[in-house]
Protein backbone atom coordinates (compact mmCIF):
# COMPACT_ATOMS: atom_id res chain seq x y z
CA UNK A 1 0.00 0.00 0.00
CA UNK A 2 2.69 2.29 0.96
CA UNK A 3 4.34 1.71 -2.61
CA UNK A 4 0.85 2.99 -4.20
CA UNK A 5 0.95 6.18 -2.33
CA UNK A 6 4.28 6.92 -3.09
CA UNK A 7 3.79 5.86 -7.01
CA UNK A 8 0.55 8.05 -6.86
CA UNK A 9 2.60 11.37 -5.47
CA UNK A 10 5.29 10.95 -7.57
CA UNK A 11 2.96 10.43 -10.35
CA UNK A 12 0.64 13.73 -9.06
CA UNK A 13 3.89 15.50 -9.19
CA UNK A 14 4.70 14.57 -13.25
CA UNK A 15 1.67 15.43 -14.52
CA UNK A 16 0.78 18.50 -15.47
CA UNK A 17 -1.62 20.85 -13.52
CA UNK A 18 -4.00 20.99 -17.24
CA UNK A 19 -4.61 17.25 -16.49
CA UNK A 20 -6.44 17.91 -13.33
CA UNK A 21 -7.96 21.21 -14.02
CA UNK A 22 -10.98 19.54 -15.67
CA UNK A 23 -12.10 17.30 -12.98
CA UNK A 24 -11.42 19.91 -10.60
CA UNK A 25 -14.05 22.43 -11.99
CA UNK A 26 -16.38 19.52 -12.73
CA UNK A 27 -15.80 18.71 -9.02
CA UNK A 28 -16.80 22.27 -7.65
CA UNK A 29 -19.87 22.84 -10.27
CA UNK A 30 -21.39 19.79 -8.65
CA UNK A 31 -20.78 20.73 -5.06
CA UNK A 32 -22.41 24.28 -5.87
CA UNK A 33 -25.17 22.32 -7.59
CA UNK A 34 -26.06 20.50 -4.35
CA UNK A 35 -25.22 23.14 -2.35
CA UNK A 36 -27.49 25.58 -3.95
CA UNK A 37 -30.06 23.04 -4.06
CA UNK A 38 -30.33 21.88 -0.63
CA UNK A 39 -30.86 25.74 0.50
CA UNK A 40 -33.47 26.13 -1.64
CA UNK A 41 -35.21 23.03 0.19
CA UNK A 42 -34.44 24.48 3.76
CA UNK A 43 -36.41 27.40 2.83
């Protein structure tokens, strides 16, 4: 297991910060999604 991590940092470190940027704003337009969506409910 400890093998994985390491492969997976030094594999987060090689790749380029492009590669990530997509599932990083795909990530944050859901939570605002759900977030917006469970206010309106409160309400």
């Amino acid at each position: 297991m400890n093998e994985f991590v390491q492969g997976f940092i030094k594999g987060a470190r090689e790749t380029p910060k492009g590669y990530f940027a997509p599932a990083i704003a795909l990530w944050r337009l859901l939570v605002e999604v759900t977030e917006s969506l469970t206010k309106e409910q409160v309400r």
